[in-house]
PDB file of N, CA and C in Angstrom:
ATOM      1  N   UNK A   1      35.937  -1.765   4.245  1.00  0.00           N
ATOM      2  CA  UNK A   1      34.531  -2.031   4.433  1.00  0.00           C
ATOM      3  C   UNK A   1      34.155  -3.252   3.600  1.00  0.00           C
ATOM      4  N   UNK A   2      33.234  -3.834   4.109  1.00  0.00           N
ATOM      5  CA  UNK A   2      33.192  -5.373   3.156  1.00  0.00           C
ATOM      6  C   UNK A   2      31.529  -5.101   2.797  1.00  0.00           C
ATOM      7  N   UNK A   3      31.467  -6.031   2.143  1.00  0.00           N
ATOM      8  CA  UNK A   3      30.210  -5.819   0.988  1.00  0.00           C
ATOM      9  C   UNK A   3      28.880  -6.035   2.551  1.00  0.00           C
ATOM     10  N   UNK A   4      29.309  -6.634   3.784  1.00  0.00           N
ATOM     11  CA  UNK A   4      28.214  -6.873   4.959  1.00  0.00           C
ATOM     12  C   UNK A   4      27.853  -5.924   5.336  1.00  0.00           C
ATOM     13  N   UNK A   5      29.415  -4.514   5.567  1.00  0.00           N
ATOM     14  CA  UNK A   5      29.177  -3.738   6.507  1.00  0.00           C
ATOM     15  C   UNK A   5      27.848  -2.626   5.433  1.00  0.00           C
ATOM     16  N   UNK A   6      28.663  -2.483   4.210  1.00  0.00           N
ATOM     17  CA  UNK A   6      27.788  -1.832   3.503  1.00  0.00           C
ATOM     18  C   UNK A   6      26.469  -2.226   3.404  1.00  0.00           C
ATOM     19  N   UNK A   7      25.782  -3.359   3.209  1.00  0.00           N
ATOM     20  CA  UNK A   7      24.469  -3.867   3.375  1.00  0.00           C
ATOM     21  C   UNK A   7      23.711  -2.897   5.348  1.00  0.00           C
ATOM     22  N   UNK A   8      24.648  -3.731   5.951  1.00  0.00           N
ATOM     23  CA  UNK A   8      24.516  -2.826   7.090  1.00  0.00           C
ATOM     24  C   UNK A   8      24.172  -1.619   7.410  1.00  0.00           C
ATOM     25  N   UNK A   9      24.685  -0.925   6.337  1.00  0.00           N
ATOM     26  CA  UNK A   9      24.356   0.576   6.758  1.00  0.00           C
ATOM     27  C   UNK A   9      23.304   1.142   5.931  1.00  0.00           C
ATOM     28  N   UNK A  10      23.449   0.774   4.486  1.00  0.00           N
ATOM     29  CA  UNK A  10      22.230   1.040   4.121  1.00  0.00           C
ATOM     30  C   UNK A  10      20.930   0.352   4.614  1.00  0.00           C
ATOM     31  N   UNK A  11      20.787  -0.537   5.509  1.00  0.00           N
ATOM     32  CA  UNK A  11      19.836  -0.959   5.915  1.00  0.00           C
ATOM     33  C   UNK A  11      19.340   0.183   7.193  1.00  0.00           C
ATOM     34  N   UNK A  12      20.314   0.867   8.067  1.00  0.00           N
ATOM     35  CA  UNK A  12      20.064   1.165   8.894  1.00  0.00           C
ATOM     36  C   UNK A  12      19.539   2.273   8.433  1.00  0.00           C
ATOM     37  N   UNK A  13      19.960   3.280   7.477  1.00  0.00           N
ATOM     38  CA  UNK A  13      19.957   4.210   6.677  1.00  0.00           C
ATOM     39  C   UNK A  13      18.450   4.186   6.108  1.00  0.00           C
ATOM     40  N   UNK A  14      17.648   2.884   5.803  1.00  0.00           N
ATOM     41  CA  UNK A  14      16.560   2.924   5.493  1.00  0.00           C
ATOM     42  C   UNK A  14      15.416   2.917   6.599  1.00  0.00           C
ATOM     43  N   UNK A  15      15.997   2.571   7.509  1.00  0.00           N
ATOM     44  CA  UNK A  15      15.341   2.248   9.216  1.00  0.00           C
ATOM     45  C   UNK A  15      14.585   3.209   9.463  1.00  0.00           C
ATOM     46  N   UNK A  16      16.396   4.274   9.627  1.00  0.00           N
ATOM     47  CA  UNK A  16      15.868   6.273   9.911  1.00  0.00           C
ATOM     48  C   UNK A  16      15.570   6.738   9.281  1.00  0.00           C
ATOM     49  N   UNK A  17      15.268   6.710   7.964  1.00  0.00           N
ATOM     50  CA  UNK A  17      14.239   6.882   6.947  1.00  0.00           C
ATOM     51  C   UNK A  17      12.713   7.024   7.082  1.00  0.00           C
ATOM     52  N   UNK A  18      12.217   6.006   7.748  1.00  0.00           N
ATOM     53  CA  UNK A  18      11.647   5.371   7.765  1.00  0.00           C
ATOM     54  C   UNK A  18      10.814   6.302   8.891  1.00  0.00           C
ATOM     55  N   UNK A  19      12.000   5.921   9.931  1.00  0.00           N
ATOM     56  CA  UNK A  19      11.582   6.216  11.379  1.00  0.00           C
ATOM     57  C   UNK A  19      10.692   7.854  11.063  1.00  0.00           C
ATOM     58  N   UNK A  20      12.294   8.352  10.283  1.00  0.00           N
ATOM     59  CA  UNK A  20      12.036   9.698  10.567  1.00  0.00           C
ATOM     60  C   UNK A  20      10.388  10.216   9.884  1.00  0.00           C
ATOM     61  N   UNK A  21      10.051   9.876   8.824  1.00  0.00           N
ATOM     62  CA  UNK A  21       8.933   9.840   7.858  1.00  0.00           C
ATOM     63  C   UNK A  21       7.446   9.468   8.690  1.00  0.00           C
ATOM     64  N   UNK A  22       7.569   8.432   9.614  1.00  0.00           N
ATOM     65  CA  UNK A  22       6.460   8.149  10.632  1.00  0.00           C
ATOM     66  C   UNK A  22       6.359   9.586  11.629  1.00  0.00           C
ATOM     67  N   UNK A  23       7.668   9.634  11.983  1.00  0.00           N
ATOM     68  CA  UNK A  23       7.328  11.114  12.938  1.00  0.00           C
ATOM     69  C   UNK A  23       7.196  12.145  12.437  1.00  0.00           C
ATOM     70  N   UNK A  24       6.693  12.439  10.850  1.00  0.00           N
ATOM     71  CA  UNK A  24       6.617  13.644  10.235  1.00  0.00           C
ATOM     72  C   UNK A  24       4.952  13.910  10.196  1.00  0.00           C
ATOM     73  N   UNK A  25       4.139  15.118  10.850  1.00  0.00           N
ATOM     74  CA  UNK A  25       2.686  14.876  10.755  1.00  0.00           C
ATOM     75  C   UNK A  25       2.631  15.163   8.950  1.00  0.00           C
ATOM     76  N   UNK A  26       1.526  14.806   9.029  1.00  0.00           N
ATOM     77  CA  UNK A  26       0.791  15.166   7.935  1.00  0.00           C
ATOM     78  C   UNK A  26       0.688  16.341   7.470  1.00  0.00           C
ATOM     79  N   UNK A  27       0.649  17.418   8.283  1.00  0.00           N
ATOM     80  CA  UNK A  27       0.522  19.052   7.686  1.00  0.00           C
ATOM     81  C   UNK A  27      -1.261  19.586   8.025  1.00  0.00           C
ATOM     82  N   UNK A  28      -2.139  18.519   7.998  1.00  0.00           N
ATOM     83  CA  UNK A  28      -3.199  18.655   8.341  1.00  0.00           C
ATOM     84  C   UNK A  28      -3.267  19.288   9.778  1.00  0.00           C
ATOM     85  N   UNK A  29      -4.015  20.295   9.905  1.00  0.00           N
ATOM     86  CA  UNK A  29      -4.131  20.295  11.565  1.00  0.00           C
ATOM     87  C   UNK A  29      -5.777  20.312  12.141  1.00  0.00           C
ATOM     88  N   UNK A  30      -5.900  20.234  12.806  1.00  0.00           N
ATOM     89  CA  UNK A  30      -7.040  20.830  13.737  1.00  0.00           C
ATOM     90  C   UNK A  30      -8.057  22.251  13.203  1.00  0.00           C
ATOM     91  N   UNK A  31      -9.223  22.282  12.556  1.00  0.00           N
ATOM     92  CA  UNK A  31     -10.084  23.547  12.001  1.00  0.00           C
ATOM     93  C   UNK A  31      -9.988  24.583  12.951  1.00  0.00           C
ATOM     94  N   UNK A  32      -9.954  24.159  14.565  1.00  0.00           N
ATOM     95  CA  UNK A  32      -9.578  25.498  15.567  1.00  0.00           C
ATOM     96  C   UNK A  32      -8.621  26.293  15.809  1.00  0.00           C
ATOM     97  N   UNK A  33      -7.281  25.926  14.512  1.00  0.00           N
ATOM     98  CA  UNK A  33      -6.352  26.560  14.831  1.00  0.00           C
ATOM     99  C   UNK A  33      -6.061  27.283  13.680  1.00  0.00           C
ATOM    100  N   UNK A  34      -7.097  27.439  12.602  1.00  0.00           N
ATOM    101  CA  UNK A  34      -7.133  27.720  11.070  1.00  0.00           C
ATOM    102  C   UNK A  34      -7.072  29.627  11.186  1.00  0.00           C
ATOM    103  N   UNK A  35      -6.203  29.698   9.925  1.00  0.00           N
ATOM    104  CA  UNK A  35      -6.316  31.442  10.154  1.00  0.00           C
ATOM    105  C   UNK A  35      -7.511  31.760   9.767  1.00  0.00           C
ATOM    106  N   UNK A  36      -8.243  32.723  10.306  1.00  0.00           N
ATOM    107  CA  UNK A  36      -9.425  33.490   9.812  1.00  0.00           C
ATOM    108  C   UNK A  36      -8.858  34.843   9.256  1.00  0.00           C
ATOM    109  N   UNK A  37      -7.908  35.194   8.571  1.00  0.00           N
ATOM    110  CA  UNK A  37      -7.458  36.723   7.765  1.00  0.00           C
ATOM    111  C   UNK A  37      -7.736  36.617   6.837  1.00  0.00           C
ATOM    112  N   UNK A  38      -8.275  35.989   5.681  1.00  0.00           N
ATOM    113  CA  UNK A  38      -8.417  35.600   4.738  1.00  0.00           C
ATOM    114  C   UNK A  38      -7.079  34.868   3.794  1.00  0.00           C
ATOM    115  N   UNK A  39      -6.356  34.218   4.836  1.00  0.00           N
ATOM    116  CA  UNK A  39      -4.811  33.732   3.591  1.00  0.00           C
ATOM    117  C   UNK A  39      -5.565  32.161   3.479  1.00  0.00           C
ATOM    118  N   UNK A  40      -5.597  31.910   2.241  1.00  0.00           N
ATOM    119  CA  UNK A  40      -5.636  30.645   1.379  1.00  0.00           C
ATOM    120  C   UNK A  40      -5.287  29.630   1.656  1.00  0.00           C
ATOM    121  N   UNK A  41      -6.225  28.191   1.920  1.00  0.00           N
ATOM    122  CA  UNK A  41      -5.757  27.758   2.775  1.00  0.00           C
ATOM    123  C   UNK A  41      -6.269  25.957   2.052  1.00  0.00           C
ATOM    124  N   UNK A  42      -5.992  24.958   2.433  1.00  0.00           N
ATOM    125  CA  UNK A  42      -6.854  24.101   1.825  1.00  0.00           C
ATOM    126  C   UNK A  42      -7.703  23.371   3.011  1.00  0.00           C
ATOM    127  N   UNK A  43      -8.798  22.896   3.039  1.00  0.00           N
ATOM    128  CA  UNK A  43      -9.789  22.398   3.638  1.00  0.00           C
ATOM    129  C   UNK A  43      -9.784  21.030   3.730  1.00  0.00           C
ATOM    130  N   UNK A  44     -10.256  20.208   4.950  1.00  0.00           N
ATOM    131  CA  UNK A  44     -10.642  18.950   4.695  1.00  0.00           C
ATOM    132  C   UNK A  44     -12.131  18.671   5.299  1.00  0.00           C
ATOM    133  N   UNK A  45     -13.151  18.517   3.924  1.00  0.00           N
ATOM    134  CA  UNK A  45     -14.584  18.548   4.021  1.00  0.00           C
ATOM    135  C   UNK A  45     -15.240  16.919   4.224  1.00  0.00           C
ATOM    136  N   UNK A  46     -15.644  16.476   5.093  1.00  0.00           N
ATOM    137  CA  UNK A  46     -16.449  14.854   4.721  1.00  0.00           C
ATOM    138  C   UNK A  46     -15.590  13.845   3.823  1.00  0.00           C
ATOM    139  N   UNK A  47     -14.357  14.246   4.347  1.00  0.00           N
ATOM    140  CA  UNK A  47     -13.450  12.710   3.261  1.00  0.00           C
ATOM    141  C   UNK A  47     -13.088  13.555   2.372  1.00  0.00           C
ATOM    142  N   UNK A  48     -12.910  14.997   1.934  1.00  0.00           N
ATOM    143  CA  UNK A  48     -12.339  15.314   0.474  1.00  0.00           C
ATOM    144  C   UNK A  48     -11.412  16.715   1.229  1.00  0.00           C
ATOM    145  N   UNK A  49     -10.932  17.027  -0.104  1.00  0.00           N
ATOM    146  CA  UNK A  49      -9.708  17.655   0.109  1.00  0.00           C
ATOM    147  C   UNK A  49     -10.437  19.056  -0.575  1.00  0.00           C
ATOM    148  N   UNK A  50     -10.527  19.737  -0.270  1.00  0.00           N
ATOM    149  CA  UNK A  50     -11.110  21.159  -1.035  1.00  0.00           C
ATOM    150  C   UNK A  50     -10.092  22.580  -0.988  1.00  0.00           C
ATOM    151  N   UNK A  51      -9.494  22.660  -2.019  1.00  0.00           N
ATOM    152  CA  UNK A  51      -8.298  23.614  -2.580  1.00  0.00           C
ATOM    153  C   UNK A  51      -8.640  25.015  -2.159  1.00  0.00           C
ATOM    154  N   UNK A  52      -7.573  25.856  -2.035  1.00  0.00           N
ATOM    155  CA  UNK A  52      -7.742  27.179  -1.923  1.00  0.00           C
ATOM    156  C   UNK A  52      -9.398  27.476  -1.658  1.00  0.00           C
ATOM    157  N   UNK A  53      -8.926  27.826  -0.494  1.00  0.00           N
ATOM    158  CA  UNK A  53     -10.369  28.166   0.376  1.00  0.00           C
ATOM    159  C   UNK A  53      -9.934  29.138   1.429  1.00  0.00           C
ATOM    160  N   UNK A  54     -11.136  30.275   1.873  1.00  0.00           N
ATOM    161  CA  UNK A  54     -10.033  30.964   2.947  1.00  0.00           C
ATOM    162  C   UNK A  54     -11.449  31.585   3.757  1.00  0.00           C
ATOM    163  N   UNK A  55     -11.325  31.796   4.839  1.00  0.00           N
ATOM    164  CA  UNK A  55     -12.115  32.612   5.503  1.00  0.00           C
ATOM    165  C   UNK A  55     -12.307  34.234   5.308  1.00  0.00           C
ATOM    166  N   UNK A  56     -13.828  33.993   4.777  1.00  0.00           N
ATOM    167  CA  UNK A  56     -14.017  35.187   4.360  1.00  0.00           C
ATOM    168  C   UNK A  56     -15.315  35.842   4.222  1.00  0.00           C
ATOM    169  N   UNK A  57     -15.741  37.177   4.654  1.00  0.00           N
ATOM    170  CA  UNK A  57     -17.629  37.278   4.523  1.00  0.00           C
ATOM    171  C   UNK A  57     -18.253  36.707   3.196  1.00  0.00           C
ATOM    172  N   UNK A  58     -19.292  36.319   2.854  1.00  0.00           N
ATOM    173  CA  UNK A  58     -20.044  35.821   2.049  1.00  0.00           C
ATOM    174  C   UNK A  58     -21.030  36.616   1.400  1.00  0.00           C
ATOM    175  N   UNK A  59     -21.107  37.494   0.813  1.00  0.00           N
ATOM    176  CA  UNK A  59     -21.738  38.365  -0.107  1.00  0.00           C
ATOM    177  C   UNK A  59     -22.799  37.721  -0.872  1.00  0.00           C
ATOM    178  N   UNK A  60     -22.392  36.615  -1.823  1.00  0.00           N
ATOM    179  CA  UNK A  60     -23.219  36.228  -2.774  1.00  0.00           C
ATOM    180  C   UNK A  60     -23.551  34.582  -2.118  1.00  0.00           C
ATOM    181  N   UNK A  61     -23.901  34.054  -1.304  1.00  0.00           N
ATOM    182  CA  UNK A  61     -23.785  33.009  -0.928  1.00  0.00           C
ATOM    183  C   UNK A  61     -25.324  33.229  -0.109  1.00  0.00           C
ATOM    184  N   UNK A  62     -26.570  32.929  -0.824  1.00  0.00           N
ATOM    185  CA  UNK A  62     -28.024  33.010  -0.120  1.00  0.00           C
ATOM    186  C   UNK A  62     -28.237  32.171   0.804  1.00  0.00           C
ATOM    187  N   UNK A  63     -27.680  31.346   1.318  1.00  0.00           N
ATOM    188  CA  UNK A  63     -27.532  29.822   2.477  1.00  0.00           C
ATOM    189  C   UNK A  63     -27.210  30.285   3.521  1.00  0.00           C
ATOM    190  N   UNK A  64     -26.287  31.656   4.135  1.00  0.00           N
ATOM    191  CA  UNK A  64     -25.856  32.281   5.200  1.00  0.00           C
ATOM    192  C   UNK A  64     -26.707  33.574   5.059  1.00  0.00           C
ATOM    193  N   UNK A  65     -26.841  34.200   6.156  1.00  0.00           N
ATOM    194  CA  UNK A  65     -27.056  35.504   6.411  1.00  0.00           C
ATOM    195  C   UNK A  65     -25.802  36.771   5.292  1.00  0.00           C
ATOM    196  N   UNK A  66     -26.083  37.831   4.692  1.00  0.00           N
ATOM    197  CA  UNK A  66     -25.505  38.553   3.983  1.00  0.00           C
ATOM    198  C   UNK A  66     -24.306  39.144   5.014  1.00  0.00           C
ATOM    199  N   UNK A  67     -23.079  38.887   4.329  1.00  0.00           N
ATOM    200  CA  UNK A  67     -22.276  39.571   4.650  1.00  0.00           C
ATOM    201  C   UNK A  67     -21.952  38.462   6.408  1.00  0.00           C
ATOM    202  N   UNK A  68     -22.049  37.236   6.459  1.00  0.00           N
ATOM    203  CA  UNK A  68     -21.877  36.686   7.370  1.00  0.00           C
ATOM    204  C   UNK A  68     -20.186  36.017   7.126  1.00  0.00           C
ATOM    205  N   UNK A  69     -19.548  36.012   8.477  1.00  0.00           N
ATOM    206  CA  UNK A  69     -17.783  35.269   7.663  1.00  0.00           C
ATOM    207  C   UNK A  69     -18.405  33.632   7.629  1.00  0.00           C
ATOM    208  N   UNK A  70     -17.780  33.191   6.898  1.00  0.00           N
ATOM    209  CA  UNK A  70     -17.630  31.532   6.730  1.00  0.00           C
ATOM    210  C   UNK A  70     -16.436  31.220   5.692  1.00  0.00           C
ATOM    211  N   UNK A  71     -16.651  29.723   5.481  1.00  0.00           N
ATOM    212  CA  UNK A  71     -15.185  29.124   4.802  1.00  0.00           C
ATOM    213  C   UNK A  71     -15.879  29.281   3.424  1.00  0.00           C
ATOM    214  N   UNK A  72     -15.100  30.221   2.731  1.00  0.00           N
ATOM    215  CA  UNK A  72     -15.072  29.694   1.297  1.00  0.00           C
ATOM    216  C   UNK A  72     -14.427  29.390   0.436  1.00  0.00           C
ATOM    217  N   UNK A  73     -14.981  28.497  -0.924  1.00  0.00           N
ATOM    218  CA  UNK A  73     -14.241  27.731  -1.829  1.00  0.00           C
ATOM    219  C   UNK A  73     -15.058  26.173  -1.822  1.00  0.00           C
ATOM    220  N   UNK A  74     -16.076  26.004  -1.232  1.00  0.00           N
ATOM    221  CA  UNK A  74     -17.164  24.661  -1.366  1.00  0.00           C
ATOM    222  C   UNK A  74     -18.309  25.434  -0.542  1.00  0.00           C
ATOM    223  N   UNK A  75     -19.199  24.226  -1.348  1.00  0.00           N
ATOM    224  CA  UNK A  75     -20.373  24.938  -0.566  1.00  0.00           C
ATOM    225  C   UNK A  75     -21.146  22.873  -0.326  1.00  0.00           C
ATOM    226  N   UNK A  76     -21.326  23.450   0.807  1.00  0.00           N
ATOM    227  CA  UNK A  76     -21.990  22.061   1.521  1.00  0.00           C
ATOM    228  C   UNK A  76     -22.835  21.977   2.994  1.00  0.00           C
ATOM    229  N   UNK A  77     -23.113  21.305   3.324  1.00  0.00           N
ATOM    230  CA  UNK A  77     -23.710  21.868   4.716  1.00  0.00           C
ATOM    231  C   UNK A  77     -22.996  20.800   5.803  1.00  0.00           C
ATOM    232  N   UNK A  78     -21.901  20.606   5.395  1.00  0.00           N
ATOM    233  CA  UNK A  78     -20.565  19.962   6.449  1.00  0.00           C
ATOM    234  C   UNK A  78     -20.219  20.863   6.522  1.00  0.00           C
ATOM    235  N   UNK A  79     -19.268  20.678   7.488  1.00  0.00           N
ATOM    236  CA  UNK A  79     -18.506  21.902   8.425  1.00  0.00           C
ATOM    237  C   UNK A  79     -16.975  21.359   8.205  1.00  0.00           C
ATOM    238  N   UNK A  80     -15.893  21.882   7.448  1.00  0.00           N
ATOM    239  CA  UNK A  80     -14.297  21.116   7.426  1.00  0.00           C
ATOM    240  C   UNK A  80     -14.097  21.095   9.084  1.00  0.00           C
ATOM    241  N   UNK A  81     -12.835  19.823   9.141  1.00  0.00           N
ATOM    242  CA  UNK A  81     -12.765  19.466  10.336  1.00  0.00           C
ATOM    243  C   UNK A  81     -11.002  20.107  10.506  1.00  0.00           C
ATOM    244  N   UNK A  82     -10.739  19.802   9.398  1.00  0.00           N
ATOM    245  CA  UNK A  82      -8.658  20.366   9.339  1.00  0.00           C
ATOM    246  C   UNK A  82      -8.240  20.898   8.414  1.00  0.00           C
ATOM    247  N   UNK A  83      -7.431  21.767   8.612  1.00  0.00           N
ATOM    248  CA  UNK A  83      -6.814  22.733   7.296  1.00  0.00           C
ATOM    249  C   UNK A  83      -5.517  22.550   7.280  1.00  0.00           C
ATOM    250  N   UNK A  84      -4.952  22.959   6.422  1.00  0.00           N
ATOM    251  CA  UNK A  84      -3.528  22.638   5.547  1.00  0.00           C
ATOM    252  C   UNK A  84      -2.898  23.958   4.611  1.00  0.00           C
ATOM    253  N   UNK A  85      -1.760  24.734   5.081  1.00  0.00           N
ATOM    254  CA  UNK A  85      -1.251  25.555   4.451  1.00  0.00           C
ATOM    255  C   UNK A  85      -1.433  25.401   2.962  1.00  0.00           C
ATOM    256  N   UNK A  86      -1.192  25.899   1.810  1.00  0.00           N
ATOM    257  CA  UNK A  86      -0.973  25.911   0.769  1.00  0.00           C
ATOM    258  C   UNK A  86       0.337  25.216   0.395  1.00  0.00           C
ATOM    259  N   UNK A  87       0.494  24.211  -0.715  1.00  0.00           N
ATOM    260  CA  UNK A  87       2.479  24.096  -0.899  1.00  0.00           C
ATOM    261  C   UNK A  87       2.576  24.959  -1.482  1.00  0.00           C
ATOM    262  N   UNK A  88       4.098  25.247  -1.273  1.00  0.00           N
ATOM    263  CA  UNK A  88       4.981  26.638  -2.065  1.00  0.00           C
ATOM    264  C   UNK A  88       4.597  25.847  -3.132  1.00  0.00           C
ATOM    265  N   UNK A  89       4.507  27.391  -4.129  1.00  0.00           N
ATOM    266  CA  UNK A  89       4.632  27.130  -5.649  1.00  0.00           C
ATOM    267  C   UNK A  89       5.975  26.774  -6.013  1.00  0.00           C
ATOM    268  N   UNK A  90       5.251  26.433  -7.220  1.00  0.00           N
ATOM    269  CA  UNK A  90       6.961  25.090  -7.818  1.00  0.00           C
ATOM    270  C   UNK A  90       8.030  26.629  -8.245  1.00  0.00           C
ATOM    271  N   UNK A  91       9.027  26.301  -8.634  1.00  0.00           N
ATOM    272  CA  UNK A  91      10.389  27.276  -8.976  1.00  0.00           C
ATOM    273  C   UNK A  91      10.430  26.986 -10.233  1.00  0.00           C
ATOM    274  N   UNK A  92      10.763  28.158 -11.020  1.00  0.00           N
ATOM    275  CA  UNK A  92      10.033  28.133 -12.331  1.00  0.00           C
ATOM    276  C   UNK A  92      11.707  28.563 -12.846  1.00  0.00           C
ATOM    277  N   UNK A  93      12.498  27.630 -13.414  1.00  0.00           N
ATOM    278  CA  UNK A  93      14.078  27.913 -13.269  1.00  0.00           C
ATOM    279  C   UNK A  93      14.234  28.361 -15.079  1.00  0.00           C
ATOM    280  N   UNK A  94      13.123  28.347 -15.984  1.00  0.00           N
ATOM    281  CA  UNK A  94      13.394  28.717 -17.330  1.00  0.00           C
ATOM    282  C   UNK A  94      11.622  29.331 -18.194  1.00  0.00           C
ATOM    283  N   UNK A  95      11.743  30.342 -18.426  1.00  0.00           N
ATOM    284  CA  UNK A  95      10.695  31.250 -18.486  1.00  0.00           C
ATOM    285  C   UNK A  95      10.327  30.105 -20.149  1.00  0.00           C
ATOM    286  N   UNK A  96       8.880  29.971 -19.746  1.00  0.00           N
ATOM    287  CA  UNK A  96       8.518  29.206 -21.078  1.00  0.00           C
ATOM    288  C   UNK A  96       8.599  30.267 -22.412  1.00  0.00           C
ATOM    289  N   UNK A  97       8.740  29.589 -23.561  1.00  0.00           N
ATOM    290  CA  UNK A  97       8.481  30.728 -24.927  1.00  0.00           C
ATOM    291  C   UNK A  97       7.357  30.816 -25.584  1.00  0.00           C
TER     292      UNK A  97
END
């Protein structure tokens, strides 16, 4: 192999990299396809990212009717447009002291 072919391949190697990374979505999807069970979920509100949030009745929340379901974890009078699983928690490979 000569020092070309190697340039060569790592170039190509960065290509499908590349390629592959463009065809990866975002993780964001569509608010109509969001679970309503209450599993934890993250939100995307008016341009922001709003953490652990989940569909769930509203008890203490005087802005809705009592005991009405809605998204909670922000309170705003936007409506999120896409939700996003949670990432796995990190792997915790040595118990702190």
């Amino acid at each position: 192999m000569t020092s070309k072919d190697a340039h060569d391949f790592t170039r190509q190697d960065v290509l499908r990299a590349r390629a592959a990374l463009s065809a990866t979505p975002s993780g964001w999807r569509g608010i109509e396809s969001a679970p309503k069970d209450g599993t934890r979920i993250d939100l995307w509100v008016a341009g922001r990212r709003i953490t652990d949030s989940r569909w769930a009745r509203n008890d203490a929340d005087s802005t809705v009717p009592f005991g009405e379901p809605r998204w909670q974890g922000f309170y705003g009078l936007q409506e999120p447009t896409h939700w996003m699983p949670l990432p796995d928690a990190p792997v915790v490979t040595k118990e702190p002291k």
